[in-house]
Protein backbone atom coordinates (compact mmCIF):
# COMPACT_ATOMS: atom_id res chain seq x y z
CA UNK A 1 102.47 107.70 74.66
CA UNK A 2 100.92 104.86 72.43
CA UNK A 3 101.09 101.38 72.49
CA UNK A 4 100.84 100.55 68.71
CA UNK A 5 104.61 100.97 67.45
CA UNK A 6 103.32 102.40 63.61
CA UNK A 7 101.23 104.86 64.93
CA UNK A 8 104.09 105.63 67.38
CA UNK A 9 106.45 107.06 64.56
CA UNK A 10 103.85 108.25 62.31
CA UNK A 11 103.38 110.57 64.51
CA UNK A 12 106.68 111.53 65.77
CA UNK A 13 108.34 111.85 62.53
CA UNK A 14 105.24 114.71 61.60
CA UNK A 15 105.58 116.45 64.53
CA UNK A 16 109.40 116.55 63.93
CA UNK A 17 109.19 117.42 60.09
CA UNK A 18 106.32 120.76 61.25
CA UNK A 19 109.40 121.72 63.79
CA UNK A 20 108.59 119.92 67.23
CA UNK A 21 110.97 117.52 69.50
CA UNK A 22 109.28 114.63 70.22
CA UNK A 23 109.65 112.14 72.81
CA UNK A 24 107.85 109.33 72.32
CA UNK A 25 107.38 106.08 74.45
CA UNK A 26 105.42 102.86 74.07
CA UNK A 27 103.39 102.52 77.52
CA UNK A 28 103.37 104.64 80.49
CA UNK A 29 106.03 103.00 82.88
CA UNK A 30 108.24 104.05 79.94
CA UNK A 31 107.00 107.58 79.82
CA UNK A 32 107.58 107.72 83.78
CA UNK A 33 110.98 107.39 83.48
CA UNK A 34 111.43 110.06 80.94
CA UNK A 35 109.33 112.74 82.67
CA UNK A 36 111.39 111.95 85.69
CA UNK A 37 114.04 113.92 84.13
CA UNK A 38 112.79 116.12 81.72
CA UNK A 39 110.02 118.37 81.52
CA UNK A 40 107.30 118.87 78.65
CA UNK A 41 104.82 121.24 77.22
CA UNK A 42 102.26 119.07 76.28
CA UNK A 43 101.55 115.34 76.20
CA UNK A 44 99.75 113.08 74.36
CA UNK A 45 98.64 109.82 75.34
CA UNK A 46 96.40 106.76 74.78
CA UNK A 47 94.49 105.12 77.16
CA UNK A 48 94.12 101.45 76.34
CA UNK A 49 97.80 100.89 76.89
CA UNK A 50 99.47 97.69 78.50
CA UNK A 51 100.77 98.08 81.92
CA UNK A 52 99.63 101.42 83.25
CA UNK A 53 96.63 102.73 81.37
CA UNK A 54 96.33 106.56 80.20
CA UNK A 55 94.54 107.76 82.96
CA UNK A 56 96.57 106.09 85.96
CA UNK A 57 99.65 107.09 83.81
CA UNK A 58 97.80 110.79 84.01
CA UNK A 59 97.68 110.41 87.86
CA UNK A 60 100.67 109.83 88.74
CA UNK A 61 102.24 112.03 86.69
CA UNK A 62 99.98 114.60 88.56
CA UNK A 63 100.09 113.55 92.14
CA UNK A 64 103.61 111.15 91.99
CA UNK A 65 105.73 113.30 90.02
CA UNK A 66 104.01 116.39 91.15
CA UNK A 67 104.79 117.69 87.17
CA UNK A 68 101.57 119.80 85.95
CA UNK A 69 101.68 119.21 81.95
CA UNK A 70 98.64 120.15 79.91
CA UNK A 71 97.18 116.57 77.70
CA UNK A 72 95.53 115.54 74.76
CA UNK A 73 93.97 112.12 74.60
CA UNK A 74 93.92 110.76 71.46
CA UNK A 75 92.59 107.03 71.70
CA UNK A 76 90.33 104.53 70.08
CA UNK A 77 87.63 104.81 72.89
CA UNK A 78 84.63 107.29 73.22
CA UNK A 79 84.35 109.19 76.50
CA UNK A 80 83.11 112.22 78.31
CA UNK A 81 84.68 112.27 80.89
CA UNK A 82 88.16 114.84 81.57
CA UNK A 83 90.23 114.84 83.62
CA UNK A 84 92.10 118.41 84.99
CA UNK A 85 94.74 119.75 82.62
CA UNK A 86 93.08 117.73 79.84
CA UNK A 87 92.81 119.87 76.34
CA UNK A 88 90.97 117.28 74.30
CA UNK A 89 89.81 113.53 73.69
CA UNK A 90 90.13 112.86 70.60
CA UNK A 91 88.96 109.75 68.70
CA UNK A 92 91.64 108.82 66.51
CA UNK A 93 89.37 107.46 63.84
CA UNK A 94 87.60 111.05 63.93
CA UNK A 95 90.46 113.29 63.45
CA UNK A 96 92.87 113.97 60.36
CA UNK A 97 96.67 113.97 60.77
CA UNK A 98 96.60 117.01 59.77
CA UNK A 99 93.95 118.25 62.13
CA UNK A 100 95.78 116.80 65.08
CA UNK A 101 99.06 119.44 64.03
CA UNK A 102 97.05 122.64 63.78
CA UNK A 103 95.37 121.07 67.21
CA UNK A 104 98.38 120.93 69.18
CA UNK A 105 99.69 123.96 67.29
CA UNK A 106 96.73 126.18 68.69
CA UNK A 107 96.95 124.47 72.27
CA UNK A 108 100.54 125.58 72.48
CA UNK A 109 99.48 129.02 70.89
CA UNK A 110 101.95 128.75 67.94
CA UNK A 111 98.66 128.99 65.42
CA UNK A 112 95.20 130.74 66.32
């Protein structure tokens, strides 16, 4: 889930080209209406978004849909702080392309 449309695509066409389906959406009232119907293995997801922000987007995907999906958090903005069933925040200015793959490659054990 990110807001900025190029980074958006970037991102989905690598994960497709290393072998992945990727959904992607552009805020999180979009992202609620796909995971009402379909379920995912992992999600990644801003948190300076319009509309719902990554962390209420987090909640209610938690306590509304009652859907338990492992995250990374790959934003623009420094924090500590996790919540439960969160991998990783990531920085995106601190991490590689590259990097992120092998990342989400070892979190969904397809690469030690």
């Amino acid at each position: 889930i990110e807001d900025e449309a190029e980074q958006r695509e970037i991102l989905k066409k690598r994960l497709s080209n290393e072998g992945f389906e990727a959904e992607v959406a552009e805020n999180g009232e979009a992202a609620l209406k796909i995971l009402e119907n379909r379920g995912f293995d992992l999600l990644i997801i801003d948190v300076l978004m319009p509309g719902i922000d990554g962390p209420t987007f987090y909640y209610e995907v938690r306590n509304k849909l009652k859907k338990k999906i492992p995250a990374i958090i790959l934003t623009s903005v420094k924090s500590t702080s996790y919540q439960e069933d969160i991998l990783e925040y990531i920085v995106k200015s601190e991490i590689s392309l590259d990097e992120l793959v092998r990342k989400i490659k070892r979190h969904l054990k397809l690469e030690s």
